[in-house]
Protein backbone atom coordinates (compact mmCIF):
# COMPACT_ATOMS: atom_id res chain seq x y z
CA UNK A 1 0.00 0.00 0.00
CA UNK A 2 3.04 2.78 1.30
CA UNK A 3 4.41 1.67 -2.75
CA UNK A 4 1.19 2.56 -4.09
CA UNK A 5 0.37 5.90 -2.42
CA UNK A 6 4.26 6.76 -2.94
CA UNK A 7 3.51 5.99 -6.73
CA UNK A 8 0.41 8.18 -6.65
CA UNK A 9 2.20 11.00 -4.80
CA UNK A 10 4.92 11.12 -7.36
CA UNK A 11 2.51 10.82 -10.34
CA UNK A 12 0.71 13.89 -9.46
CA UNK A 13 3.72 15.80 -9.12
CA UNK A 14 5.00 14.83 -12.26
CA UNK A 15 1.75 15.59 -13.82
CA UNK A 16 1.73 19.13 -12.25
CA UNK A 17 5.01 19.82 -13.53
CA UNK A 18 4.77 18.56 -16.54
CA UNK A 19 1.12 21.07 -17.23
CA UNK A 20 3.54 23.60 -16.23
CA UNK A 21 6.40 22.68 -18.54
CA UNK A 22 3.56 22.15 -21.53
CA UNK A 23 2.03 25.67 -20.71
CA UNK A 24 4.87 28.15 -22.10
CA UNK A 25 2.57 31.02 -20.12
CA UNK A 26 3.89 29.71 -16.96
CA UNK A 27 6.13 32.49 -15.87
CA UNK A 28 7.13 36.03 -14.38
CA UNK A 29 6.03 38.83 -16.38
CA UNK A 30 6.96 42.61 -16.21
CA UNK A 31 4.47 44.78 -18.14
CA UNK A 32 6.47 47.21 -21.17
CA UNK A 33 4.42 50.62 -21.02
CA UNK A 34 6.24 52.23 -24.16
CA UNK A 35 4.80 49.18 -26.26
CA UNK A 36 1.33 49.07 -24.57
CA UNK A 37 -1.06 51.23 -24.85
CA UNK A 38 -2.76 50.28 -21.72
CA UNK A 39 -0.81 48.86 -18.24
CA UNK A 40 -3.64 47.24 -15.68
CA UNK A 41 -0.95 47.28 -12.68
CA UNK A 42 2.68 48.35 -12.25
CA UNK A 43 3.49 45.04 -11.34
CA UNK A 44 4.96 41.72 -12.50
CA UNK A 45 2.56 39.27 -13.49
CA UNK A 46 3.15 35.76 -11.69
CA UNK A 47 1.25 33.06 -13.93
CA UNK A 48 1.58 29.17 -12.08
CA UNK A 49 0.62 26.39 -12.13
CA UNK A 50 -0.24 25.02 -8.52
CA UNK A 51 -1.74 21.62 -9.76
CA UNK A 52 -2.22 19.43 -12.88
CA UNK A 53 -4.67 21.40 -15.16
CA UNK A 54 -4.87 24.53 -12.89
CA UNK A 55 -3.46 28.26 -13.65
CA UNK A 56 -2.83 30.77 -11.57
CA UNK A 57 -2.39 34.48 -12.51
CA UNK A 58 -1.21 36.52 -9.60
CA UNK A 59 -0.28 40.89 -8.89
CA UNK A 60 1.12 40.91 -5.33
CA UNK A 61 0.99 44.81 -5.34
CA UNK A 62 -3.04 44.45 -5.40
CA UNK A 63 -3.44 41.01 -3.85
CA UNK A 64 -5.07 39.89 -7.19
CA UNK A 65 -5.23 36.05 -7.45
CA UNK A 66 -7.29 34.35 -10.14
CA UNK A 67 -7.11 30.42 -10.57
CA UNK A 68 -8.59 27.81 -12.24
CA UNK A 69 -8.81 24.97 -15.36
CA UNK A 70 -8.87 27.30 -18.43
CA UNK A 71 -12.19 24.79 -19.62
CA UNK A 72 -14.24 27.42 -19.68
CA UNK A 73 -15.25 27.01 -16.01
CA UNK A 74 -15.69 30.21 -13.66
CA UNK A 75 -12.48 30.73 -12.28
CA UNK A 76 -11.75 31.47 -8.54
CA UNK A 77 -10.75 35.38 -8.30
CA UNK A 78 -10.20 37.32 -5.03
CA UNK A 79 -8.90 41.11 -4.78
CA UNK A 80 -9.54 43.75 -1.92
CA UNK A 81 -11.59 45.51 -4.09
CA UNK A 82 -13.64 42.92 -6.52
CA UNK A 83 -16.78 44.35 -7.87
CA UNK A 84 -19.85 41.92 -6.75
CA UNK A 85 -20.95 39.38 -8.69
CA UNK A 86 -17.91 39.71 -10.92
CA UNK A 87 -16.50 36.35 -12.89
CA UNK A 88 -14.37 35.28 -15.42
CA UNK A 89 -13.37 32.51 -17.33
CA UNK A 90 -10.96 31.04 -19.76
CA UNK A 91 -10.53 28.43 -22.36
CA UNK A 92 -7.02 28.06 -24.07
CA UNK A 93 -7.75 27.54 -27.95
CA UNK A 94 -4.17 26.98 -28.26
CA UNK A 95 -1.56 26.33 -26.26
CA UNK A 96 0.23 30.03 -26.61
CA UNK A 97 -3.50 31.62 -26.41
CA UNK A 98 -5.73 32.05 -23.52
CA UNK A 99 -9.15 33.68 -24.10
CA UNK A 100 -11.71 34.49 -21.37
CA UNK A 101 -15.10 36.37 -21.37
CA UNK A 102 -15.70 38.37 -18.26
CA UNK A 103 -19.28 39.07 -16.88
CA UNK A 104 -20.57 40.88 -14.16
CA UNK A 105 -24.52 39.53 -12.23
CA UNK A 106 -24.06 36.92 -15.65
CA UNK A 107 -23.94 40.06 -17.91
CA UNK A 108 -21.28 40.04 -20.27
CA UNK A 109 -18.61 42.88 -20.23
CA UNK A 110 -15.62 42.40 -21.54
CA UNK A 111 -13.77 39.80 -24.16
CA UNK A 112 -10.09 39.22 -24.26
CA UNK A 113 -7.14 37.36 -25.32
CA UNK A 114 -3.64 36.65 -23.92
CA UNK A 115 -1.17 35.79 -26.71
CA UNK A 116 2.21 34.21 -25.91
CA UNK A 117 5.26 35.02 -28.97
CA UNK A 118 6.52 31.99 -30.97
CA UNK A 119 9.85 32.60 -28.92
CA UNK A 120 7.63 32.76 -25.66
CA UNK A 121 9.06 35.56 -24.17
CA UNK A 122 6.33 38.36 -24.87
CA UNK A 123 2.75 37.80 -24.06
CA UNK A 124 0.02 40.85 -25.65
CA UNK A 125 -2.77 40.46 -23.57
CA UNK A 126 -6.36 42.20 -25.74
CA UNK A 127 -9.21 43.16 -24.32
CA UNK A 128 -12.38 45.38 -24.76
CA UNK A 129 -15.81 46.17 -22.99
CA UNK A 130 -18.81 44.93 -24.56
CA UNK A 131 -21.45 47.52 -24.26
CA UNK A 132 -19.13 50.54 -25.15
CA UNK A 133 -17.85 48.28 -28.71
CA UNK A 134 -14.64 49.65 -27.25
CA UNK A 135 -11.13 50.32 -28.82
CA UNK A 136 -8.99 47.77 -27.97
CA UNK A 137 -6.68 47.92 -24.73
CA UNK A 138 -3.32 46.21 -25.73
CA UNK A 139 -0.82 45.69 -22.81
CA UNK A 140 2.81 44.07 -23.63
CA UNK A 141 4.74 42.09 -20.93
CA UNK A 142 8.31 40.61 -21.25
CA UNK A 143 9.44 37.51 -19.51
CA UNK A 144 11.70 38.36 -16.70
């Protein structure tokens, strides 16, 4: 039985790291202000991978945390100042793009899209409100 469980421990941790290792968003990520035209926070982006099939996206400088299976499932979000009744979720069409429709009370507001470079060390994340048919906010990050 201690064989089996050991197996099983050491299975999932290969699995985790392995999701990581397949996911080339995995990573620390400093936003580039001259090449966006938008910056969200002044802060590196942390994007993990705390189990097999889950991502994390993290700002420490605003206590954002967001995680979840990008399946199209609501995601798990928590900041000090969240609106109510505010979710999001993603689906990754690819494996260098994440997109994710945000809705507030079940209402639609925004679309984006995070894009990862073929050399994986930019990621453009897109996005635009819904109701306003909005020009596009484009912010850059670099790999750190």
């Amino acid at each position: 039985m201690k064989k089996f469980l050991l197996a099983l421990v050491l299975f999932a941790a290969s699995a985790a790291t392995a999701f990581a290792a397949q996911n080339p968003c995995v990573g620390r990520w400093k936003p580039d202000a001259a090449k966006s035209n938008f910056v969200e926070v002044e802060d590196t982006l942390i994007i993990s991978s705390p189990s097999a099939g889950i991502l994390r996206w993290e700002y420490a400088a605003i206590k954002f945390k967001m995680q979840g299976n990008p399946d199209g499932s609501n995601m798990a979000l928590s900041y000090p100042d969240m609106p109510k009744g505010l979710t999001e979720s993603a689906t990754m069409p690819t494996p260098r793009k994440l997109a994710y429709p945000v809705k507030v009370d079940g209402k639609l507001v925004q679309h984006g899209t995070d894009g990862l470079s073929a050399n994986g060390d930019t990621l453009t994340a897109v996005s635009w409100t819904v109701a306003k048919n909005s020009k596009k906010r484009i912010e850059v990050f670099h790999r750190q």
